[in-house]
N, C-alpha and C. Protein backbone atom coordinates (compact mmCIF):
# COMPACT_ATOMS: atom_id res chain seq x y z
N UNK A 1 49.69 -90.07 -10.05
CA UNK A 1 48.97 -89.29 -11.03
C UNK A 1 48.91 -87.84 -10.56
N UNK A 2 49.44 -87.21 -11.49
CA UNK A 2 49.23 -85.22 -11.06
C UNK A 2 47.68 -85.09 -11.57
N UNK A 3 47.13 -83.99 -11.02
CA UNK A 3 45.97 -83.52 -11.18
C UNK A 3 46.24 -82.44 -11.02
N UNK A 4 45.93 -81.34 -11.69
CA UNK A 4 45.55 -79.92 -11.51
C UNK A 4 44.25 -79.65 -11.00
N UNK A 5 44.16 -78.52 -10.53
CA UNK A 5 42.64 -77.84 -9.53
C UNK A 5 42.01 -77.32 -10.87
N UNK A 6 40.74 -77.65 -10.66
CA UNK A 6 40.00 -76.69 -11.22
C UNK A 6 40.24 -74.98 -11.51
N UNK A 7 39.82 -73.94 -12.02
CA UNK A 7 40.15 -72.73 -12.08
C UNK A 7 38.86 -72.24 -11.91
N UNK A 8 38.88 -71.74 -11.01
CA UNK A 8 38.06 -70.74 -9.87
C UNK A 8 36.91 -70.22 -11.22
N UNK A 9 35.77 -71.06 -10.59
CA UNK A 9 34.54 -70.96 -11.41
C UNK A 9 33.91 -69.34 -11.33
N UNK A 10 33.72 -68.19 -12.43
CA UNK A 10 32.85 -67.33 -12.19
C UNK A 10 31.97 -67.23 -11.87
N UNK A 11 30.88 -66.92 -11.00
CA UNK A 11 29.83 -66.76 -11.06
C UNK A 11 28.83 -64.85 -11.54
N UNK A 12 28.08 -65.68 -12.50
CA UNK A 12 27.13 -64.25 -13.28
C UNK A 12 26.02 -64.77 -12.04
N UNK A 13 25.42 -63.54 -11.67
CA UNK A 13 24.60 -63.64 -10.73
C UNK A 13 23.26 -63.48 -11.14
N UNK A 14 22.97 -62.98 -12.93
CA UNK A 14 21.61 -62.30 -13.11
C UNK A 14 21.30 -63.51 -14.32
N UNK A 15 20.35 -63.73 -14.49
CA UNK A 15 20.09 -64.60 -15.01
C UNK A 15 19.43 -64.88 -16.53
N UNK A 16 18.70 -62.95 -16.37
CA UNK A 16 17.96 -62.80 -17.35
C UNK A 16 18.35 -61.85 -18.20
N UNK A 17 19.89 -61.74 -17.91
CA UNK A 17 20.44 -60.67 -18.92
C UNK A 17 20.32 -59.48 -18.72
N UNK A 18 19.94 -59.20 -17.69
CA UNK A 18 19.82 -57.61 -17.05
C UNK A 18 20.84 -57.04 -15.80
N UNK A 19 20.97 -55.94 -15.44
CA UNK A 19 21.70 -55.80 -14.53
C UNK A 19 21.39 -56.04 -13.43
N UNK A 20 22.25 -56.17 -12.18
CA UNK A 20 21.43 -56.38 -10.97
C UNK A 20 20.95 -55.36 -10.20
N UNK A 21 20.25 -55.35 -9.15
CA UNK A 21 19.68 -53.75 -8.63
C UNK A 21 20.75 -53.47 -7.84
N UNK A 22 21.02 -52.06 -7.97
CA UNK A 22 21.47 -51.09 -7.59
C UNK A 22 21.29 -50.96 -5.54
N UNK A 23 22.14 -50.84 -4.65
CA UNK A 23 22.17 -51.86 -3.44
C UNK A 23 23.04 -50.91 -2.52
N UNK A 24 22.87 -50.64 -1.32
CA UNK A 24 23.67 -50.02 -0.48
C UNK A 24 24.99 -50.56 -0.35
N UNK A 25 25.26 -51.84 -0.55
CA UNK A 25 26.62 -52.48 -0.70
C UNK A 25 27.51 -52.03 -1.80
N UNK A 26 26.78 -51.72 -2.86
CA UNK A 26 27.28 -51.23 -3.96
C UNK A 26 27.80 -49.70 -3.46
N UNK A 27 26.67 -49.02 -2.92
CA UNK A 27 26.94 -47.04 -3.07
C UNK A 27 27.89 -47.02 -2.38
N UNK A 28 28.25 -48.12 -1.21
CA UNK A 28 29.73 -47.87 0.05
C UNK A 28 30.94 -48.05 -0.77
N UNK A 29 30.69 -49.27 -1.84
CA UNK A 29 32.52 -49.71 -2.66
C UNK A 29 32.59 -48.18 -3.84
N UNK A 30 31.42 -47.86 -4.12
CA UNK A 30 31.48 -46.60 -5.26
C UNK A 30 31.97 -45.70 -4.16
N UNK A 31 31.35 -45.11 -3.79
CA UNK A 31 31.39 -43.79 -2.74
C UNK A 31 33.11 -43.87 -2.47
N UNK A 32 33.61 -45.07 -2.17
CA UNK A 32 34.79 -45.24 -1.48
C UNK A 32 36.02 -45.29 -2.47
N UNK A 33 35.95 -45.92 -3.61
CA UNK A 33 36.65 -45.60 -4.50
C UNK A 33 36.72 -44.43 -5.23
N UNK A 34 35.47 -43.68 -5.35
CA UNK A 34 35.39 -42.38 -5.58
C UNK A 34 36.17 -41.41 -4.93
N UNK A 35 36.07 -41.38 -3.65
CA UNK A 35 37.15 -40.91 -2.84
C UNK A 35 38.24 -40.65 -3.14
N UNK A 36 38.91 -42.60 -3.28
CA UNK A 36 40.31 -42.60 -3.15
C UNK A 36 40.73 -42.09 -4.58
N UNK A 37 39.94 -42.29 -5.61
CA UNK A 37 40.27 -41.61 -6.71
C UNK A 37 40.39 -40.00 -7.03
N UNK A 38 39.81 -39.06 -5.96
CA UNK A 38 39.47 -38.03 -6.20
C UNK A 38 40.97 -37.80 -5.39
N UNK A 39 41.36 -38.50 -4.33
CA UNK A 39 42.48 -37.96 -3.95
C UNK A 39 44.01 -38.29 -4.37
N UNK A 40 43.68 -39.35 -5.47
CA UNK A 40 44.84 -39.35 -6.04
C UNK A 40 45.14 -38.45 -7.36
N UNK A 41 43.62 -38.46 -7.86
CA UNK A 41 44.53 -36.95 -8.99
C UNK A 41 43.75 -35.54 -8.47
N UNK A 42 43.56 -35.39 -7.40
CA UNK A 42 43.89 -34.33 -6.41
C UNK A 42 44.56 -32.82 -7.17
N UNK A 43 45.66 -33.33 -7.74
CA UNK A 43 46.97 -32.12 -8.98
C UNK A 43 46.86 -32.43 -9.89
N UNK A 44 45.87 -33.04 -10.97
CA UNK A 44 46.10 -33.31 -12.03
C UNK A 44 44.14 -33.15 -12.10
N UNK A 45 44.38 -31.76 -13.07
CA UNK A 45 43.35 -31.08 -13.89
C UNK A 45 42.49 -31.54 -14.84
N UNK A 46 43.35 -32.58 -15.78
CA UNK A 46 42.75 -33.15 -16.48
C UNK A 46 42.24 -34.55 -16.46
N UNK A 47 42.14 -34.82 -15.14
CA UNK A 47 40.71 -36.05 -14.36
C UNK A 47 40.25 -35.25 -13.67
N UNK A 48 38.85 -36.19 -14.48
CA UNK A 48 37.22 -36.23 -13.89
C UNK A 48 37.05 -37.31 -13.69
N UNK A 49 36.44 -37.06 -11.83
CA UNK A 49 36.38 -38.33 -11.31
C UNK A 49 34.63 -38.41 -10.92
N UNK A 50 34.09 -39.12 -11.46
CA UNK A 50 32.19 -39.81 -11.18
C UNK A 50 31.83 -40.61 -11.05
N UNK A 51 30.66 -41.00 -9.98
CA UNK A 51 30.17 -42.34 -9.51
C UNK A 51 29.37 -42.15 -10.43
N UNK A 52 28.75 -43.92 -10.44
CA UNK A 52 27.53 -44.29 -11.30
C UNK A 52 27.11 -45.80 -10.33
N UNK A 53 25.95 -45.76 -9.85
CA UNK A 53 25.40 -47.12 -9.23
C UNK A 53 25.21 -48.47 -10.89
N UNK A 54 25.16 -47.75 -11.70
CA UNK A 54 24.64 -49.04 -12.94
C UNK A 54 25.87 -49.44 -13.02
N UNK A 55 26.32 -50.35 -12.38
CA UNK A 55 27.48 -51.35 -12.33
C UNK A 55 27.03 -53.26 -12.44
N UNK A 56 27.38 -53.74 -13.29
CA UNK A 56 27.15 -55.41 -13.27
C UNK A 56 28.28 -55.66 -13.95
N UNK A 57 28.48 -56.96 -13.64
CA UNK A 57 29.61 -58.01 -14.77
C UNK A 57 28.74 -57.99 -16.40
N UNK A 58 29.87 -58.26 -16.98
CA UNK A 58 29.87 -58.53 -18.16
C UNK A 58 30.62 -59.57 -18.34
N UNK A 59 30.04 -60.83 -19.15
CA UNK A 59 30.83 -62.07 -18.89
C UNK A 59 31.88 -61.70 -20.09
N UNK A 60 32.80 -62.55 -19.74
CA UNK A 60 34.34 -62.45 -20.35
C UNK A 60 35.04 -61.07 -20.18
N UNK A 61 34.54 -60.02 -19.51
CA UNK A 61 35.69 -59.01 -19.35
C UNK A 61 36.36 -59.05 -18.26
């Protein structure tokens, strides 16, 4: 008998429909992508690059 695996369950972490708080774990992955983004359009004028801590999942995107 074949069986296939399950597919890697999501987990939503908030429960009550709100976002989650805003977290030093969070400002290091922003801060850091901010970065790498600022240095890739570095020559290109027309990006604007901005952090924002209000980050959560949205289920199904």
């Amino acid at each position: 008998m074949v069986t296939s695996p399950n597919p890697t369950q999501i987990v939503y972490p908030d429960s009550d429909g709100k976002p989650m708080a805003d977290n030093t774990r969070q400002f290091r992955w922003i801060t850091t992508i901010k970065a790498n983004l600022d240095w890739l359009f570095a020559n290109n004028a027309d990006v604007f690059v901005a952090g924002d801590l209000l980050w959560y999942p949205v289920e199904g995107d």
